[in-house]
N, C-alpha and C. Protein backbone atom coordinates (compact mmCIF):
# COMPACT_ATOMS: atom_id res chain seq x y z
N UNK A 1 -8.08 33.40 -20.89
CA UNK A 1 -6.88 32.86 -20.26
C UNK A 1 -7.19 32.34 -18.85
N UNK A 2 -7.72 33.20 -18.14
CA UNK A 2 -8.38 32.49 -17.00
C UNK A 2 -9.54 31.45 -17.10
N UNK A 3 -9.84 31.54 -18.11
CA UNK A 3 -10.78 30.15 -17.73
C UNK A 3 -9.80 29.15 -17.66
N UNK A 4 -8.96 29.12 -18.91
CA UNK A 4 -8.21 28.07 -18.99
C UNK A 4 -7.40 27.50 -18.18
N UNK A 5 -6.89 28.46 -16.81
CA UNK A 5 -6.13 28.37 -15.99
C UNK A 5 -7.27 27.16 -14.94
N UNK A 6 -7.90 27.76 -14.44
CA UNK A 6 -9.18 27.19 -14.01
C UNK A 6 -9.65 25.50 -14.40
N UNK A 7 -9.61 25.30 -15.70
CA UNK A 7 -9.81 24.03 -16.23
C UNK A 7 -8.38 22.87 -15.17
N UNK A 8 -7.12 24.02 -15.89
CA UNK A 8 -6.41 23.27 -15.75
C UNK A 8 -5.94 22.83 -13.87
N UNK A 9 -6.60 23.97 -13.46
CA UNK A 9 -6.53 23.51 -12.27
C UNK A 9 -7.29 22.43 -12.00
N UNK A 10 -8.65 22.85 -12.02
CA UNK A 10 -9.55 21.51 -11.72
C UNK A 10 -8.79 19.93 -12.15
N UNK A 11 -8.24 19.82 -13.37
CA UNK A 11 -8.07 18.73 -13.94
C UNK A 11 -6.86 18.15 -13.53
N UNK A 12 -5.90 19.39 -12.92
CA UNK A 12 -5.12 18.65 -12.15
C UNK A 12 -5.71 17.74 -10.40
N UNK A 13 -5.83 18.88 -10.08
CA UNK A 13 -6.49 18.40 -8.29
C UNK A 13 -7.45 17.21 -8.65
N UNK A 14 -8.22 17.03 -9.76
CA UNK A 14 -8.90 15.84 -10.27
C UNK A 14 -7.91 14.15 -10.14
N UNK A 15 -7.41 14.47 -10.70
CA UNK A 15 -6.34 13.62 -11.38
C UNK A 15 -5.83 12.97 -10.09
N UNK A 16 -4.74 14.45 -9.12
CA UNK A 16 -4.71 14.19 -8.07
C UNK A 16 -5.46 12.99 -7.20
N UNK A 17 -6.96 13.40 -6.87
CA UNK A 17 -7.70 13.18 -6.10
C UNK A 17 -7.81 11.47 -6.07
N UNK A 18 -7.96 11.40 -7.70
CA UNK A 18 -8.12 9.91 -8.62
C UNK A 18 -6.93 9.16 -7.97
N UNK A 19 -5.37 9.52 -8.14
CA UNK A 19 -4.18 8.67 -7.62
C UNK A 19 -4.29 8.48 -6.49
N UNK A 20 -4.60 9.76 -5.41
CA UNK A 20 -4.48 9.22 -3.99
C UNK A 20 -5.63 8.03 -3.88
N UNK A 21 -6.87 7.95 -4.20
CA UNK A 21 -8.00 7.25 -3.44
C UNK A 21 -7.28 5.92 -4.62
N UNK A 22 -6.95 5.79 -5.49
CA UNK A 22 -6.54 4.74 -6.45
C UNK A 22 -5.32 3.52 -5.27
N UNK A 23 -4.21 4.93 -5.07
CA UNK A 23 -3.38 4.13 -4.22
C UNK A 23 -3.63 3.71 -2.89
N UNK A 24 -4.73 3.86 -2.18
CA UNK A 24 -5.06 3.99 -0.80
C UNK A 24 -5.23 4.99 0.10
N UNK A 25 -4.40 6.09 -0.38
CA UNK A 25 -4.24 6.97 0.69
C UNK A 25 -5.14 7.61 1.10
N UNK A 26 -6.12 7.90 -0.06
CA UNK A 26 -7.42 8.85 0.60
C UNK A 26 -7.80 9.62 -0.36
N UNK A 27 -8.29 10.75 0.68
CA UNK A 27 -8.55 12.20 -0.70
C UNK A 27 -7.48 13.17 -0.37
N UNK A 28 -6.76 12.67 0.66
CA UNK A 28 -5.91 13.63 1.40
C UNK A 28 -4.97 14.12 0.37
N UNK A 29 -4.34 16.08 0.04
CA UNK A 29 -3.09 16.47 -1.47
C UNK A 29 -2.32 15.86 -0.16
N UNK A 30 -1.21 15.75 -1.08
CA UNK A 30 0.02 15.86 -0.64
C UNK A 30 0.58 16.68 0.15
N UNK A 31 -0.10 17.85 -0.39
CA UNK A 31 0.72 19.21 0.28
C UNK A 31 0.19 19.28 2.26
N UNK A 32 -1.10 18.58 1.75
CA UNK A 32 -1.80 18.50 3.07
C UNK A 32 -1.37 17.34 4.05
N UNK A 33 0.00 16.46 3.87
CA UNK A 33 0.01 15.88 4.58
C UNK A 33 1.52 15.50 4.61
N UNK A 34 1.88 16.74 5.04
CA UNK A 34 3.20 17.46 5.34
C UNK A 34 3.16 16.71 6.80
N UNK A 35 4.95 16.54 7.34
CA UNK A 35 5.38 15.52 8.37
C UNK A 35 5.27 16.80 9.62
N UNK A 36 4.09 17.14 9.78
CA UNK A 36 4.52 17.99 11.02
C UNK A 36 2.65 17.69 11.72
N UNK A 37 2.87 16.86 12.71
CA UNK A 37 1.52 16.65 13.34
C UNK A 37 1.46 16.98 14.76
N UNK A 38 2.14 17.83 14.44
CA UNK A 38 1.90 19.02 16.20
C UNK A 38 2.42 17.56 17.64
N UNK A 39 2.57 16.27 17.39
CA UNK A 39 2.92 16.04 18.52
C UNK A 39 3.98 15.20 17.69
N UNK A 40 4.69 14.26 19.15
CA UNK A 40 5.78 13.70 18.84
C UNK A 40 5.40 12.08 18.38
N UNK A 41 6.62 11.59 17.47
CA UNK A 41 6.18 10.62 16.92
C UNK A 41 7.03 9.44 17.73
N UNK A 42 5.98 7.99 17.77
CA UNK A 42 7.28 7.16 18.44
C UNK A 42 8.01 6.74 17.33
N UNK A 43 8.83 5.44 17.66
CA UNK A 43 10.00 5.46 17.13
C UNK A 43 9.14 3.67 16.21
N UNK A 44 8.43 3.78 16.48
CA UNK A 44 7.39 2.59 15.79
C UNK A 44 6.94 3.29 14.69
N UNK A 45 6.34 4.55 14.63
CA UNK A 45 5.76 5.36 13.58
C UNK A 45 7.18 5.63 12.45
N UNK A 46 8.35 6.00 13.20
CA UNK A 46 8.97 6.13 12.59
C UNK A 46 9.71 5.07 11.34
N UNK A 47 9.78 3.97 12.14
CA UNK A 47 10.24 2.28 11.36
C UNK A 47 9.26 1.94 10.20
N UNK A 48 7.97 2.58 10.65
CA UNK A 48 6.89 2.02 9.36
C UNK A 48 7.06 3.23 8.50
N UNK A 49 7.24 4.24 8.36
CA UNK A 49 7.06 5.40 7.37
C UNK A 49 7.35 5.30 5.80
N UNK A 50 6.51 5.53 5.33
CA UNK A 50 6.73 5.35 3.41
C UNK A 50 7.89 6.16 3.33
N UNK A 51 9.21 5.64 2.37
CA UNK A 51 10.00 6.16 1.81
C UNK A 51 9.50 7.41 1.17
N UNK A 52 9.79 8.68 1.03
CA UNK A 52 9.50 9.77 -0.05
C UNK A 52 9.63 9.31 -1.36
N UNK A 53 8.87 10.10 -1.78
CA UNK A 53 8.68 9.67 -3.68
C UNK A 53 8.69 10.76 -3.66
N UNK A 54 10.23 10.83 -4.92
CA UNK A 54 10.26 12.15 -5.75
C UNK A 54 8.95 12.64 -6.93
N UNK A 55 8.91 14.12 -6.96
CA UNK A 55 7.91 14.21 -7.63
C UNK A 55 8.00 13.93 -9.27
N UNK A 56 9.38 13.43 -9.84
CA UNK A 56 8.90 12.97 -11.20
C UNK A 56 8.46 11.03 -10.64
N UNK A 57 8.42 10.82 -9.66
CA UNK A 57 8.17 9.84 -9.66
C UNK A 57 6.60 9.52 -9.43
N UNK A 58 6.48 10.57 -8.85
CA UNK A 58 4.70 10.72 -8.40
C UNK A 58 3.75 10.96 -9.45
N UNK A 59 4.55 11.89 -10.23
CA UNK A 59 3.73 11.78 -11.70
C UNK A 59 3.46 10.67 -12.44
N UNK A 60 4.92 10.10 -12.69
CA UNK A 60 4.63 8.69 -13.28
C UNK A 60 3.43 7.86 -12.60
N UNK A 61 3.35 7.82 -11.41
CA UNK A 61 2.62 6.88 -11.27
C UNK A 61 0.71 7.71 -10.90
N UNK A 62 1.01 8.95 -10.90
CA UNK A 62 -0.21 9.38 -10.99
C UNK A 62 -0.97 9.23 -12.81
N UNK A 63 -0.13 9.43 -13.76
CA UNK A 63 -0.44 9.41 -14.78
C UNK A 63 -0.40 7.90 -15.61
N UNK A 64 0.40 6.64 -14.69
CA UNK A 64 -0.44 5.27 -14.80
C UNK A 64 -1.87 5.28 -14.28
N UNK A 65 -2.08 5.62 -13.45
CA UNK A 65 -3.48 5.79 -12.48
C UNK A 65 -4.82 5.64 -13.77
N UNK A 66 -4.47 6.91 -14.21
CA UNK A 66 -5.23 7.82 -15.09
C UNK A 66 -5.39 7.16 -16.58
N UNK A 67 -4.38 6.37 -16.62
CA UNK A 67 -4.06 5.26 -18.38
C UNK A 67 -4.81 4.32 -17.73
N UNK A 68 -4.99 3.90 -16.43
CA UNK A 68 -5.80 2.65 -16.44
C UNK A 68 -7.10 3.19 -16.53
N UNK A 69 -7.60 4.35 -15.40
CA UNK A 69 -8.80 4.64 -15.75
C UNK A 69 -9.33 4.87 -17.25
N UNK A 70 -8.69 4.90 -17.91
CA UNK A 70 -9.21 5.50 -19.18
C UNK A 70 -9.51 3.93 -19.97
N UNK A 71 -8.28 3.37 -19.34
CA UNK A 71 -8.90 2.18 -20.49
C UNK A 71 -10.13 1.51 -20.11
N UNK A 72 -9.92 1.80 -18.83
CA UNK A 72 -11.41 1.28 -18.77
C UNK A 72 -12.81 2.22 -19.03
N UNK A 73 -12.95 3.32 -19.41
CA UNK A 73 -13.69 3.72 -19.85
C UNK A 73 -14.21 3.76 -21.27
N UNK A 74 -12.62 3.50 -21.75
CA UNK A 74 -12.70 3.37 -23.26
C UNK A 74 -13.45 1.60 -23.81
N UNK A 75 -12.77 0.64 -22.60
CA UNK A 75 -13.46 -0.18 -22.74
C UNK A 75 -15.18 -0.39 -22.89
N UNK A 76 -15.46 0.29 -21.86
CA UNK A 76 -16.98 0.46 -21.25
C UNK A 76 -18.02 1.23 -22.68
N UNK A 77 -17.43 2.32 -23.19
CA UNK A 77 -17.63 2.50 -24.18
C UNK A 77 -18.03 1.93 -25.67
N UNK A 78 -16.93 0.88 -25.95
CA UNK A 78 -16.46 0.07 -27.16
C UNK A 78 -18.39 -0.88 -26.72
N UNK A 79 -18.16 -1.63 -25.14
CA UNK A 79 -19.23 -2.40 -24.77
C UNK A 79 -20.40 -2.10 -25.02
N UNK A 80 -20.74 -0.32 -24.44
CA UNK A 80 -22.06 0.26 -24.92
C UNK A 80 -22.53 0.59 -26.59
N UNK A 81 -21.55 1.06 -27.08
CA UNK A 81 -22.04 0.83 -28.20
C UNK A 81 -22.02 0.15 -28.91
N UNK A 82 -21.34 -1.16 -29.05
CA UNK A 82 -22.15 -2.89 -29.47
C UNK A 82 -23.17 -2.99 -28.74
N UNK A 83 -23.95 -2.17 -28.24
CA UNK A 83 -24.90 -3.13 -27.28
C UNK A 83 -24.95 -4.35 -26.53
N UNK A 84 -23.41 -4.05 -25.95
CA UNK A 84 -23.49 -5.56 -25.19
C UNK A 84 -23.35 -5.41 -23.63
N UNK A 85 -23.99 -6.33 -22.99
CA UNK A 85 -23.95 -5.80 -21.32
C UNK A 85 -23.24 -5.26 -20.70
N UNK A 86 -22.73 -4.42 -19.62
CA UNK A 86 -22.25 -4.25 -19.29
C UNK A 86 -21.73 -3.97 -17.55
N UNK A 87 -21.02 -4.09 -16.71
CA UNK A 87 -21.30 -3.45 -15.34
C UNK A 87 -21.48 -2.11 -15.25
N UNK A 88 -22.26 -1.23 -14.90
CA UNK A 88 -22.18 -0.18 -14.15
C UNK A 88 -21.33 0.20 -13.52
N UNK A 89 -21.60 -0.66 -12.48
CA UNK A 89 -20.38 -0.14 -10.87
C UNK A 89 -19.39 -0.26 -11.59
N UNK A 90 -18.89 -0.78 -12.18
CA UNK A 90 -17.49 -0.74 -12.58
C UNK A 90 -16.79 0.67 -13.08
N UNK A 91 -17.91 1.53 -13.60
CA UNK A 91 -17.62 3.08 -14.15
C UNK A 91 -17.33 3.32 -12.65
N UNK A 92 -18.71 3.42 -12.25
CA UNK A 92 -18.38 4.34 -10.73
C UNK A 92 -17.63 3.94 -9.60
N UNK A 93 -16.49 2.92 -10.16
CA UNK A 93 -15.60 2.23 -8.94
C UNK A 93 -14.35 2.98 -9.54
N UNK A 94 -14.53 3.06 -10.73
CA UNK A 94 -12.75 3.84 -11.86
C UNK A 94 -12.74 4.82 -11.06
N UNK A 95 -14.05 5.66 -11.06
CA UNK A 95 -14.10 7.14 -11.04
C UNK A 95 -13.35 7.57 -9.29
């Protein structure tokens, strides 16, 4: 049971990791980038700030993330075994 817990952690914070650097933001969780940065914010920081995204909304789009990566692996796949050329970097740009 604990391994399984374990998997499923990894595969979440994975996944995670995949949406943030996918959408721009980084490697930075979410949880880690809570609105409290020890000083005060101007009122410029404030005008630009991303709207909140609810979390069934974050899923959705973490779990598009993850349908694209795949197709392209599945693609990359289909390519290698026809033996037909393929990019590399392109795996290690999904990932």
């Amino acid at each position: 049971m604990q391994q399984t817990l374990n998997r499923r952690r990894i595969v979440h914070v994975t996944a995670g990791l995949v949406a943030a650097e996918a959408s721009g933001i980084g490697a930075t969780p979410g949880f880690a980038r809570s609105g409290r940065s020890g000083g005060k914010r101007g009122s410029a920081e404030r005008e630009n700030k991303m709207p909140d995204v609810t979390p069934p909304e974050d899923l959705m789009r973490e779990h598009g993330v993850l349908n694209r990566v795949l197709l392209i692996y599945e693609a990359t796949i289909r390519k290698f075994a026809a033996n037909e050329s393929f990019d590399a970097s392109v795996i290690s740009q999904a990932a």
